[in-house]
Every structure is written in C-alpha cells, then in structure tokens.
Protein backbone atom coordinates (compact mmCIF):
# COMPACT_ATOMS: atom_id res chain seq x y z
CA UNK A 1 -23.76 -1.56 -14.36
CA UNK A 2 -24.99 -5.03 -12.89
CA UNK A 3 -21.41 -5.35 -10.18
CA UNK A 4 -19.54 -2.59 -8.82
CA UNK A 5 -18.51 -0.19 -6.75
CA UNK A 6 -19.03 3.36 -6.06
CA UNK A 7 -17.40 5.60 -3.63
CA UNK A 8 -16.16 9.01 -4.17
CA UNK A 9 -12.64 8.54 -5.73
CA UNK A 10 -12.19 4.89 -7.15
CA UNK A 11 -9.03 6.02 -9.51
CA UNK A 12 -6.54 3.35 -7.41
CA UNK A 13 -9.15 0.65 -6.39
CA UNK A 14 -7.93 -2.94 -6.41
CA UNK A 15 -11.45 -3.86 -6.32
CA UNK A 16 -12.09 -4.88 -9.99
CA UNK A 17 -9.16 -6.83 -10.14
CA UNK A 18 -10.13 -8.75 -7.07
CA UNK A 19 -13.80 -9.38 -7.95
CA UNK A 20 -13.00 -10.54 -11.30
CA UNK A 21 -10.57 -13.00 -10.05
CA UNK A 22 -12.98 -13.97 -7.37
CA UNK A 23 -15.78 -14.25 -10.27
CA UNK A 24 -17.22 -15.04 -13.36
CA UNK A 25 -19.09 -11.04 -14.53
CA UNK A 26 -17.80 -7.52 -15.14
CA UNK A 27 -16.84 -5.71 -12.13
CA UNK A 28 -17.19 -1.73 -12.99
CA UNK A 29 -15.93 1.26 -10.72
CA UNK A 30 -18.37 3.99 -10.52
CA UNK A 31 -17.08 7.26 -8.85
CA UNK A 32 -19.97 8.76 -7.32
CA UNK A 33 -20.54 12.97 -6.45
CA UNK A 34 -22.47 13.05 -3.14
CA UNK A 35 -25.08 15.39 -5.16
CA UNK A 36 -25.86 11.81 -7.72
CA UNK A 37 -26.33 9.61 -4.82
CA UNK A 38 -30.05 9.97 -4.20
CA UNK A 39 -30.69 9.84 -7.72
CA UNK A 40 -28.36 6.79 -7.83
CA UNK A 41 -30.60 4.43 -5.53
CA UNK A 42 -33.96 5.87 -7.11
CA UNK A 43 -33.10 4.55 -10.17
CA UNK A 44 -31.81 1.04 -8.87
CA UNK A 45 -29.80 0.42 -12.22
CA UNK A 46 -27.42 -2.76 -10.76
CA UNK A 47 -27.91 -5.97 -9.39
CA UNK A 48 -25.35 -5.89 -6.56
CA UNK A 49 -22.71 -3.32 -5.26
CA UNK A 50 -19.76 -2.37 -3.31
CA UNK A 51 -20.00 0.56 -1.01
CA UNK A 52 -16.78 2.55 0.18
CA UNK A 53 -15.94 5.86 1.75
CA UNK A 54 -17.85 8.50 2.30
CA UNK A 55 -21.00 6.41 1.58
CA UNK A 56 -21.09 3.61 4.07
CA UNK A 57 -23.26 4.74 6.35
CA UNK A 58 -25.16 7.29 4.05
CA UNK A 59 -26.66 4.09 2.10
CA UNK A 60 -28.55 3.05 5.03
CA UNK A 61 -31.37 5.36 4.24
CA UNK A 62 -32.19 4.07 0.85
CA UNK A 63 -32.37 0.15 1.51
CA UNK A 64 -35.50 -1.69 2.09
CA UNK A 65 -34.05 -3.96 4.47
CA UNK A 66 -30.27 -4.40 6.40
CA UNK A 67 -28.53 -7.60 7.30
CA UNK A 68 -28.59 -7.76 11.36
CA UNK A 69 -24.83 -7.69 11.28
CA UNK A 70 -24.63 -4.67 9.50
CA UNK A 71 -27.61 -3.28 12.26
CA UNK A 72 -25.15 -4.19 14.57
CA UNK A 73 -22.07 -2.69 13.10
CA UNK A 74 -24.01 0.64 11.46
CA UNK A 75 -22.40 0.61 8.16
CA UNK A 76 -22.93 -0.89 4.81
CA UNK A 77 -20.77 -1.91 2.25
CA UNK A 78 -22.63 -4.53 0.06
CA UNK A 79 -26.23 -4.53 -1.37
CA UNK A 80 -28.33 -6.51 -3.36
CA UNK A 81 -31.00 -5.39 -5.62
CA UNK A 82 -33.76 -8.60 -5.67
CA UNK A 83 -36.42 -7.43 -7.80
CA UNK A 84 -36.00 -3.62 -6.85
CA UNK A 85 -35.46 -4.53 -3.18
CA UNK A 86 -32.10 -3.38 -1.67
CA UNK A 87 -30.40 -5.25 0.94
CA UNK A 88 -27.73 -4.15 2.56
CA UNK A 89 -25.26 -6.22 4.42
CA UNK A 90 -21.52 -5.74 6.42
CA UNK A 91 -18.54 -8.00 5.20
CA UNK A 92 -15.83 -5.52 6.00
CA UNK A 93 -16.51 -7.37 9.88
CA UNK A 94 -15.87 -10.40 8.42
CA UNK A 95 -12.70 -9.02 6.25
CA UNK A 96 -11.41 -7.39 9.28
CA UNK A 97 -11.68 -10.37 11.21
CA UNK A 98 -10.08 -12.71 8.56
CA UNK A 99 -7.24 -10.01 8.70
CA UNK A 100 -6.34 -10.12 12.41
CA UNK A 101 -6.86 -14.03 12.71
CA UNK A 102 -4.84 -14.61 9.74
CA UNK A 103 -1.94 -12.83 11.20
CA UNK A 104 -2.13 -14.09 14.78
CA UNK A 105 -3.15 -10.63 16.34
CA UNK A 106 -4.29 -11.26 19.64
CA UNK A 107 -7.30 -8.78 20.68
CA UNK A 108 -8.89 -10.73 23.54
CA UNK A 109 -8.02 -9.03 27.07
CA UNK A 110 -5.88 -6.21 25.21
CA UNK A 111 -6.26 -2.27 25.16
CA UNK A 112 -7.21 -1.24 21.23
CA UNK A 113 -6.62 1.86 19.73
CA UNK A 114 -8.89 2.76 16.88
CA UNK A 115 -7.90 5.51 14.98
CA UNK A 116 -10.67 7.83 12.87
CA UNK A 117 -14.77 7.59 13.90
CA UNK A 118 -15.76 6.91 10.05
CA UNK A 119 -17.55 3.77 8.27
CA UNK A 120 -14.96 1.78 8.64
CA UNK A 121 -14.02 1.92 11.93
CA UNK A 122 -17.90 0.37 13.46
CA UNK A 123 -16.96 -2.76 11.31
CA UNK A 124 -13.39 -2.61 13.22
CA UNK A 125 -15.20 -1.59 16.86
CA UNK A 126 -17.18 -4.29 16.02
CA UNK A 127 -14.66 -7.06 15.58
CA UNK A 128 -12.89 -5.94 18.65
CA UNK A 129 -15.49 -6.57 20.37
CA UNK A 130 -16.32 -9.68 19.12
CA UNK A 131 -12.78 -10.95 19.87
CA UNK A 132 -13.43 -9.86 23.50
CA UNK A 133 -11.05 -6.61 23.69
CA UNK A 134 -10.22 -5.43 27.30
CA UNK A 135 -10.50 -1.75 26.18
CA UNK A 136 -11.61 -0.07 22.42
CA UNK A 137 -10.73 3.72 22.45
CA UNK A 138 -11.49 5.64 19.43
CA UNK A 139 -8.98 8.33 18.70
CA UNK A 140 -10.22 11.02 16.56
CA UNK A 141 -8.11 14.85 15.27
CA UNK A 142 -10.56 16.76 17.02
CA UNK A 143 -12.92 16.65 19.91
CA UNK A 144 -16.17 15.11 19.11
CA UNK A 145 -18.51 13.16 21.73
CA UNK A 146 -17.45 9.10 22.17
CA UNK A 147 -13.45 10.02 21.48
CA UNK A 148 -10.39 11.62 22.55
CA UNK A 149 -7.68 13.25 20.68
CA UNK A 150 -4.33 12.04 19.66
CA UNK A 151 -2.88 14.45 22.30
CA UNK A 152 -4.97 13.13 25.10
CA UNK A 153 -3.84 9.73 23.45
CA UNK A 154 -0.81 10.25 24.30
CA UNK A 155 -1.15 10.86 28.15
CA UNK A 156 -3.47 8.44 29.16
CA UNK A 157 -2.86 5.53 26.35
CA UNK A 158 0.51 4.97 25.58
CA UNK A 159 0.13 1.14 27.28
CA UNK A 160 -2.28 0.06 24.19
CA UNK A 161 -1.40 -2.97 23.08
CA UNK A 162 -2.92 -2.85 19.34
CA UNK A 163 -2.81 -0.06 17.10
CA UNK A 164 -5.63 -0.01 13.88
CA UNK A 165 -5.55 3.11 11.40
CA UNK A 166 -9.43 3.64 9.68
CA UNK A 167 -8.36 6.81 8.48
CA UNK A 168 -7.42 7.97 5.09
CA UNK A 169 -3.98 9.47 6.13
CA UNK A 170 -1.01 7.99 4.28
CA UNK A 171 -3.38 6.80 1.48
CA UNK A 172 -1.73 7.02 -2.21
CA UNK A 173 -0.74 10.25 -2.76
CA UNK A 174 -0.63 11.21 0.55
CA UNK A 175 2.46 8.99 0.88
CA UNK A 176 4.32 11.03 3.77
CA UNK A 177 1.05 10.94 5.65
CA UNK A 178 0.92 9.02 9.49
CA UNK A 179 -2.15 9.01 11.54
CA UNK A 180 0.49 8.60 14.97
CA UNK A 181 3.71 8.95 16.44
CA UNK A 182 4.35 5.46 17.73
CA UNK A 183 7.24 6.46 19.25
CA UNK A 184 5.57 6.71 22.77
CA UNK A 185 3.70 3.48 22.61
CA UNK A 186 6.50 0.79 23.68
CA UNK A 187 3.95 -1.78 24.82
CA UNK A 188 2.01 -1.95 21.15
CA UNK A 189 2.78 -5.61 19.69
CA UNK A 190 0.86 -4.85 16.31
CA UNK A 191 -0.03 -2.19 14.00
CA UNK A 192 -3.24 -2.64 11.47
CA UNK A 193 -3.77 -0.30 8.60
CA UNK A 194 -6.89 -0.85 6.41
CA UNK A 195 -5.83 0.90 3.45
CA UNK A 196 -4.44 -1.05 1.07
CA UNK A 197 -2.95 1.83 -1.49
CA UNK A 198 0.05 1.80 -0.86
CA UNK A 199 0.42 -1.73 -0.30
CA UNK A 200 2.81 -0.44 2.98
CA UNK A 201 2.00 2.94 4.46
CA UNK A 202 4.30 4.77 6.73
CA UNK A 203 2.57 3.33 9.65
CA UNK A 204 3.35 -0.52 8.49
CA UNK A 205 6.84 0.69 7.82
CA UNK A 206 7.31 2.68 11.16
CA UNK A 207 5.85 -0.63 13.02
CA UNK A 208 8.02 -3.05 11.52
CA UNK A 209 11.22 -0.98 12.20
CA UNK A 210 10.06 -1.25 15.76
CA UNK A 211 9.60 -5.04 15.42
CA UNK A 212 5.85 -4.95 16.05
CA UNK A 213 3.17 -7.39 14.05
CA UNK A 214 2.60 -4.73 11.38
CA UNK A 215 -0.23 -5.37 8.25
CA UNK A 216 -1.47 -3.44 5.44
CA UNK A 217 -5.53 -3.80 4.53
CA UNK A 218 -5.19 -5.76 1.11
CA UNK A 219 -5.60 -9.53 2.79
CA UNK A 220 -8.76 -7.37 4.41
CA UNK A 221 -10.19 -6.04 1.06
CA UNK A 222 -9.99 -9.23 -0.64
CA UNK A 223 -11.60 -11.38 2.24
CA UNK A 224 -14.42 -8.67 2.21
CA UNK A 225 -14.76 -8.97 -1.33
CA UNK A 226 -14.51 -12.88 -1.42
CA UNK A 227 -17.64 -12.62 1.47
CA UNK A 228 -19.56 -10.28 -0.61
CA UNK A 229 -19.48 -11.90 -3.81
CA UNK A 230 -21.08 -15.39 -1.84
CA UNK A 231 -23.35 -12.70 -1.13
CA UNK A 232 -23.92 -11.50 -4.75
CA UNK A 233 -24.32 -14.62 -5.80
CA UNK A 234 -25.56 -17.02 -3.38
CA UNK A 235 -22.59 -19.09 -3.79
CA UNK A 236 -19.75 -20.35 -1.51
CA UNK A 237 -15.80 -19.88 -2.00
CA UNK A 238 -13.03 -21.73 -0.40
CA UNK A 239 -11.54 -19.59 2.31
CA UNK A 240 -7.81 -19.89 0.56
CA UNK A 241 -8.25 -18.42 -1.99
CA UNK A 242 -7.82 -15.47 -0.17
CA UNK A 243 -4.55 -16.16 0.39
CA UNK A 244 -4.41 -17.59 -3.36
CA UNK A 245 -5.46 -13.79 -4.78
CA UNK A 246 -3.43 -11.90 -2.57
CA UNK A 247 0.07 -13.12 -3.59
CA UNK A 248 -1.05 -12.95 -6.93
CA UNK A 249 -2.03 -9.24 -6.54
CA UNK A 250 1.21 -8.53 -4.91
CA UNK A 251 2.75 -10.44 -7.56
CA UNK A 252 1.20 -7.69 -10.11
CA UNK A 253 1.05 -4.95 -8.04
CA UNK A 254 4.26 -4.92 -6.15
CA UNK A 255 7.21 -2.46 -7.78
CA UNK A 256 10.52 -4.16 -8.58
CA UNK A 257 13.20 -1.08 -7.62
CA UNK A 258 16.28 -1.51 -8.42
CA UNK A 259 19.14 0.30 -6.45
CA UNK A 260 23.35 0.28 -7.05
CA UNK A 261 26.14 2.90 -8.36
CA UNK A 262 26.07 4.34 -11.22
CA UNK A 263 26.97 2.81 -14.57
CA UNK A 264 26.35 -0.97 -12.55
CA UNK A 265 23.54 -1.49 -15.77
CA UNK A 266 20.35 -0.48 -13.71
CA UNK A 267 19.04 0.62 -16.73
CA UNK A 268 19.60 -1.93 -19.18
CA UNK A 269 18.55 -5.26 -16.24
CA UNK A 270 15.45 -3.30 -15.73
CA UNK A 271 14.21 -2.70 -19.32
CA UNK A 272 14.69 -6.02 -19.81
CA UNK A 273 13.30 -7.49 -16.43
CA UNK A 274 9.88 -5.11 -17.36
CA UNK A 275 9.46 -7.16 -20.63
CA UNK A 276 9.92 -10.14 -18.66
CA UNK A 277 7.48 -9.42 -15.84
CA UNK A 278 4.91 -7.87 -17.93
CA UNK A 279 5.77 -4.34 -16.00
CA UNK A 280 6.56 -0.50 -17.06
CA UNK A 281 9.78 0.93 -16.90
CA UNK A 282 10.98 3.83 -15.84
CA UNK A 283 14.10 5.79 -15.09
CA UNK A 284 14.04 8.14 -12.61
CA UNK A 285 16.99 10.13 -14.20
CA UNK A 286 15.77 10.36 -17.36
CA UNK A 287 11.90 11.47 -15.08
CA UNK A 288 14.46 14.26 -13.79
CA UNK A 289 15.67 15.43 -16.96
CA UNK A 290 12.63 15.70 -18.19
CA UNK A 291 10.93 17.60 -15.24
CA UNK A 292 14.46 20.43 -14.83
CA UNK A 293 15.10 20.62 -19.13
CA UNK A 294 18.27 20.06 -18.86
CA UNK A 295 21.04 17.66 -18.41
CA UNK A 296 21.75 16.52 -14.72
CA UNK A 297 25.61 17.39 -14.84
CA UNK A 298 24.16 20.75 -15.95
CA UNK A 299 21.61 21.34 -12.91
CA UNK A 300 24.32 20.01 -10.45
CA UNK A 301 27.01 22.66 -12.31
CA UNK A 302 23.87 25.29 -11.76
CA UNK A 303 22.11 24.45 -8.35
CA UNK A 304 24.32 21.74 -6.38
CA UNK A 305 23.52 18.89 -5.10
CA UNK A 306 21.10 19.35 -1.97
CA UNK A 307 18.87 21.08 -5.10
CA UNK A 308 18.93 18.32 -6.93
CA UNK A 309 18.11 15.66 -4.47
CA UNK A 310 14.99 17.65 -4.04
CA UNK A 311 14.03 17.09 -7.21
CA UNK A 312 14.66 13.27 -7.20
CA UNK A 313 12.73 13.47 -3.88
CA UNK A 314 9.78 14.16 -5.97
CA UNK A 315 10.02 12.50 -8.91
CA UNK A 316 10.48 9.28 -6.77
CA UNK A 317 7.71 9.67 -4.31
CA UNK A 318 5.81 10.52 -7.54
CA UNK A 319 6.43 6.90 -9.21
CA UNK A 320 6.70 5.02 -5.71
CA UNK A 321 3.44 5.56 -5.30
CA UNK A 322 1.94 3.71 -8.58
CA UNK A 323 2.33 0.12 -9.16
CA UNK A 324 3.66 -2.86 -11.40
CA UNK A 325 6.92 -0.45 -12.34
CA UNK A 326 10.25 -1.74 -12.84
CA UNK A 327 12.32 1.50 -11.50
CA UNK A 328 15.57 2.16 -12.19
CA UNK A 329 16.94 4.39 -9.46
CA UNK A 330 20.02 6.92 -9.74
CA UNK A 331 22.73 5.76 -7.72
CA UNK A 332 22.59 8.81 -4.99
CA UNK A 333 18.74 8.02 -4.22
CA UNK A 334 20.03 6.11 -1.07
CA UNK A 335 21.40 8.98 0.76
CA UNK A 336 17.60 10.49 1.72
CA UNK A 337 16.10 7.75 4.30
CA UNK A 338 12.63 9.25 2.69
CA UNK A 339 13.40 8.12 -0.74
CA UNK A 340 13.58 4.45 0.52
CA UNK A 341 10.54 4.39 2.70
CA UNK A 342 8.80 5.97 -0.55
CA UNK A 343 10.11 3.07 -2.67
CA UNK A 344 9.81 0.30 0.04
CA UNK A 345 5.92 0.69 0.35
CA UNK A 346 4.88 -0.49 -2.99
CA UNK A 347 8.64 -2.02 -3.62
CA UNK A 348 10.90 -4.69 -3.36
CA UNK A 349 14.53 -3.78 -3.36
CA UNK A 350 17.27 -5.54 -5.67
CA UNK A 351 21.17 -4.37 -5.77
CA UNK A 352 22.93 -4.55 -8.74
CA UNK A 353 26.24 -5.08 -7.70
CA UNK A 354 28.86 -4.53 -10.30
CA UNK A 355 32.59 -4.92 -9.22
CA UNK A 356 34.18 -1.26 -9.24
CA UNK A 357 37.32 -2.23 -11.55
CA UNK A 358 34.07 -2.93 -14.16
CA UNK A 359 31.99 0.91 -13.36
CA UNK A 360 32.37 3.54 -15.88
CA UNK A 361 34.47 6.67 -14.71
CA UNK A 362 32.70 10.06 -16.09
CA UNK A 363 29.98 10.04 -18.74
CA UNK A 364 28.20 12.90 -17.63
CA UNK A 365 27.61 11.95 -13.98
CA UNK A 366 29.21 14.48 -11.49
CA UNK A 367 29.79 12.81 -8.67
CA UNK A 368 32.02 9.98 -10.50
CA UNK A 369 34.24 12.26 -12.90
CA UNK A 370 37.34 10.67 -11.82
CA UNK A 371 38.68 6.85 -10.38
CA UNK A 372 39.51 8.03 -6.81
CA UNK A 373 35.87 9.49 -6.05
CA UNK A 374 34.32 6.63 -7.99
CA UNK A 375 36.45 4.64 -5.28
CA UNK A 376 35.43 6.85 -2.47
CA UNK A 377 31.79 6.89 -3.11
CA UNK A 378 31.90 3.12 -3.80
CA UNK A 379 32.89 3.01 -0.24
CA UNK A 380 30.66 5.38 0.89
CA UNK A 381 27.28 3.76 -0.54
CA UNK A 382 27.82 -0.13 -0.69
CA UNK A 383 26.50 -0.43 3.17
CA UNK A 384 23.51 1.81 2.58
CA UNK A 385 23.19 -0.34 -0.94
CA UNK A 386 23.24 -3.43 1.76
CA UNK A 387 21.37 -1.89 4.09
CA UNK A 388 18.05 -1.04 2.15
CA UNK A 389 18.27 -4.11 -0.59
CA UNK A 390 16.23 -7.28 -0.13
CA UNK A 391 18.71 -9.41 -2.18
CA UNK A 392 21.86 -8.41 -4.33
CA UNK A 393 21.54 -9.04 -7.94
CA UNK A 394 25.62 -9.91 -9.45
CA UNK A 395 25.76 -7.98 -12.39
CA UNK A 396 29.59 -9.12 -13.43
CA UNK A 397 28.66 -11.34 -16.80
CA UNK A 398 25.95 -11.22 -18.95
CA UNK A 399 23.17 -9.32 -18.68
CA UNK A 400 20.42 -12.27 -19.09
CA UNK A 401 21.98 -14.01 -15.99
CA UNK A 402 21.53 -10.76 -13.89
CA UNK A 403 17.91 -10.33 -15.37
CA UNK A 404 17.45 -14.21 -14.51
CA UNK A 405 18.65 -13.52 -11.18
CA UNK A 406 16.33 -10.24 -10.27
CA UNK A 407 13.35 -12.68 -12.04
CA UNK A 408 13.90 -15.01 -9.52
CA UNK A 409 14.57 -13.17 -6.92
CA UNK A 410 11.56 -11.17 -7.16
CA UNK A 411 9.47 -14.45 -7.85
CA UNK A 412 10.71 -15.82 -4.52
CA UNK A 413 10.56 -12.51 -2.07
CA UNK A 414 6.87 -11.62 -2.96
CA UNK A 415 5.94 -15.92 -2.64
CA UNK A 416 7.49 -15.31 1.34
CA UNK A 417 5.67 -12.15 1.65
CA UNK A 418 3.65 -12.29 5.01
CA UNK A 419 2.47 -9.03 6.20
C-alpha cells in the first residue's frame, strides 16, 4: 500500500472515493485488528496514510516526529513515511474548521457542547477554541475525569448554544441511534455531526425539524482529506473544490426514494430512472416477499397489518442505510414516521402522483381490493405523500416524461443541497 487508510472497520468509508478524486494514485482501505498495529508501523510498508477511529491517538507512539498542531490537538490522523521517518500531522482541525465556517456557525462567545472524549473530539475542542468559544463542555455516557454526563447535561446545560456529536452513535447501521434528546435545549442554533455515514443522522434530522443550523461531517471529511493530500504530496489545492467533490459525492451517494399509492408505476419509473442514473434498484415489496416466503396478500390474510409493517420496518431501514439505490417504496411505507426518517437520511423523496381514475383496483394488494377503499385511502395518504416528498413527479402520460421529470428533479434538489 503506498496511500490509505486504516482504522478498525473501513467497510462504508467515503475515503477512497474522495482521495482519488482529490488525486492522481491508488487510495486503498486497510482494516486494521488492534493486535496488527505494532507490527503495522514496524514494518513501515506505505508512503503516506489516513488514520481513523480507534487509532488516532494510539499512532502517536510510533512516529518519529508530530506536526505542532497535532501536539496541540493530541491526535493524529495523517502521516508521512520520508525515508522510514513517520510524521504525523492533524487536518481533521482544519476539516472541522472548514465545516463550521462554511456553514456560518458562529462559535465565538457561545456555550459548546461536545459530545464523546475520543480522537476526534481534541481536533473539535481544539477548533472551538480557536474560534474563541465562551464555554467547551465535553459530555461523555459515563463519569470519567474532565466531563459530565448527559444527565448532568441536562440540568446545568440546556442554554448551549452549539451542539457537535464525535461519537459513533447513529453511524450506518446504527441508524435509530442519537447521542441526545434535544428536546430540552431551546436556545441551540446549530447541530454538528462528524459522521458522514449516513449522509443525515437522526441528530441532523431532529435539528432541522427544530429549525436549527444542522450539518452532517462529509463537507468535514473531504476538507480533511483535501488538507492531507497537500500534505502527502507537497502540493496545493484550490479550496473549492471542496465544495466541487462534495455535490458530486452526494450526487453518487445520495438514494433517489420514490414514494406514492400503489399501482402509480413506482416500479417501472424507478427501474428505468436506475439505468439512467447509473444506480441499483430495488423494491422493497418484492425485499419483503423474499424475506416472509410468501405473497404479501398472503402474510396480511395470515398476520395483519401492524405484522407486516414490521417487516417493511426492517427491510427499509435495511436498504436506507446503503447508498446510490433507486427504491421503490410500497405505498403504506408512509404511515410509520420511522420509515421516512430511515429513508430521508441517505434519500431524496419524489411522489409519483398518478390520478386515481388511472390506479389499478385489486391485483393482489389488500388494502385496495375494491374502488371505494382505493378512494378512501387515496384520501387518506396524498397529504402524508405531500408531506414527506421533496417534489411530485406527474406520472399521467408516458413513462419517459415521468422518468425525465424524477432525472431532473433529482439533478436539481441535490445541486441546492446545503447542509
């Protein structure tokens, strides 16, 4: 290996993507047991690396001499092997800090809550300070000597004014996973969270439903890469392509999901839209089917309804959680809130609207065996249809204008993104 990274588990990293966008060599993941690490740095087999959790700190032993940024911050996550000399050097601070500038977070004179006492959160500490933060308190799930606990949090904290997540909760697959009620923190403006996999956790989904400035960490990881490859190579990079990479990433990352009633050709736009886009499909009825053995009319007939929305509950925080899908969704996904946040976080959200006179009465689906329900749960679902969808795709001609439409429409939403 002469780039890379190496961490622990690598299986979701955007990393190699990035770097190879950013630059002209091979970027290889290298999953790393703590046991091989020693071994690892004896050997001195690369000519510049990535570092990410656990081993951020860890790698400090083995390097002949550290950057006095990274002595300041007390992690590493880049070094440089120059003729069997290892450097180590910090450009998460400089990611971190490209992150909050970028989005207009203001940190000077406000009260910071840090969540998590890890790697990643000295390069954060260290940024707040930087930027001149009133107050930094480090939150941690237990007690341990320079924090306090969420529950102390609570009592004495709720006035914070910035919220940043360096834990691993709510990382892919942890999906359902939130490092903090923000319920009792009415005076927070902004919400940070540095992971990147899913592009949206649950905490940059619960901040924006409460209006705050709420970002994900993928602007972060590329700025840290685009700072460490400079490093790696002794080279400079204009600062926008940053910006440059990152819609492009979300552009290939991002899930198109589409949403309607049944029979409104979900199926057929989105096989068609995936050959467009370059994406997979998949059906999350025909996932069911294939998880229960058996037809869905037959597992409603056997186990009701609240059963099987369990089942699509999983299957769809199952494929939610990957990326560059086109999904086609069955029509009753809407009715459980957590299906949508599963499919907003890596998602954007088209309707296929198909006039009723033109949906298909019957066929196997149990819910729309006759005109008067189809009418009544027509009725039902269109606002929750509304309320979840980012655009609605007219499905009432042919087919290629609809998969035109849902082309463009995803082209255009992911251009405006701004986290």
């Amino acid at each position: 290996m002469k780039y890379g990274l190496i961490g622990e588990k690598l299986g979701h990293s955007f990393s190699k993507t990035i770097h190879e966008k950013l630059a002209d060599y091979i970027y290889d993941l290298y999953p790393l047991p703590k046991e091989e690490l020693s071994s690892f740095f004896e050997k001195k087999e690369f000519h510049a690396i990535n570092v990410t959790i656990p081993y951020k700190i860890a790698v400090m032993d083995y390097l002949d001499e550290i950057d006095e940024r990274a002595k300041a911050v007390g992690s590493v996550n880049t070094i440089v092997n120059r003729n069997h000399k290892l450097s180590g050097y910090n450009t998460d601070f400089s990611g971190f800090l490209y992150l909050l500038q970028h989005n207009n977070i203001e940190i000077k004179n406000k009260k910071v809550l840090v969540l998590g006492k890890g790697g990643a959160s000295k390069a954060v500490i260290a940024v707040l300070r930087h930027m001149q933060a009133k107050q930094i308190v480090t939150v941690y799930y237990k007690e341990s000597p320079g924090t306090i606990t969420y529950e102390v949090c609570e009592k004495l904290h709720c006035d914070a004014d910035v919220i940043v997540n360096t834990t691993p909760v709510g990382m892919y697959p942890d999906l359902q996973g939130c490092p903090i009620n923000l319920e009792p923190y009415k005076n927070c403006k902004a919400v940070v969270d540095i992971i990147y996999n899913p592009i949206k956790t649950r905490l940059v989904l619960e901040g924006e439903k409460r209006n705050m400035i709420a970002v994900g960490g993928m602007e972060m990881l590329i700025a840290q890469a685009k700072y460490a490859v400079e490093i790696f190579l002794n080279t400079s990079i204009a600062e926008y392509k940053i910006d440059k990479i990152y819609k492009e990433l979300l552009f290939e990352k991002k899930n198109v999901v589409l949403i309607g009633m049944p029979s409104s050709g979900k199926t057929t736009i989105g096989k068609e839209l995936a050959n467009r886009l370059q994406k997979d499909f998949v059906d999350i009825d025909e996932q069911i089917v294939l998880k229960i053995g058996m037809t869905i009319s037959a597992y409603f007939e056997q186990f009701g309804e609240d059963d099987f929305r369990d089942v699509e509950q999983e299957v769809i925080k199952e494929f939610a959680g990957r990326n560059n899908l086109v999904i086609s969704t069955g029509g009753g996904c809407i009715k459980r809130t957590e299906n949508m946040m599963y499919l907003s976080m890596n998602g954007v959200i088209l309707l296929i609207q198909r006039e009723l006179a033109k949906l298909v009465v019957g066929e196997g689906r149990p819910l729309s065996n006759s005109t008067t329900a189809l009418e009544k749960m027509y009725q039902e679902r269109l606002p929750l249809y509304l309320l979840y969808s980012q655009k609605t795709i007219e499905n009432n001609t042919t087919t290629d204008y609809a998969v035109k439409q849902a082309q463009f429409a995803y082209t255009e939403i992911v251009k405006k993104t701004e986290y």
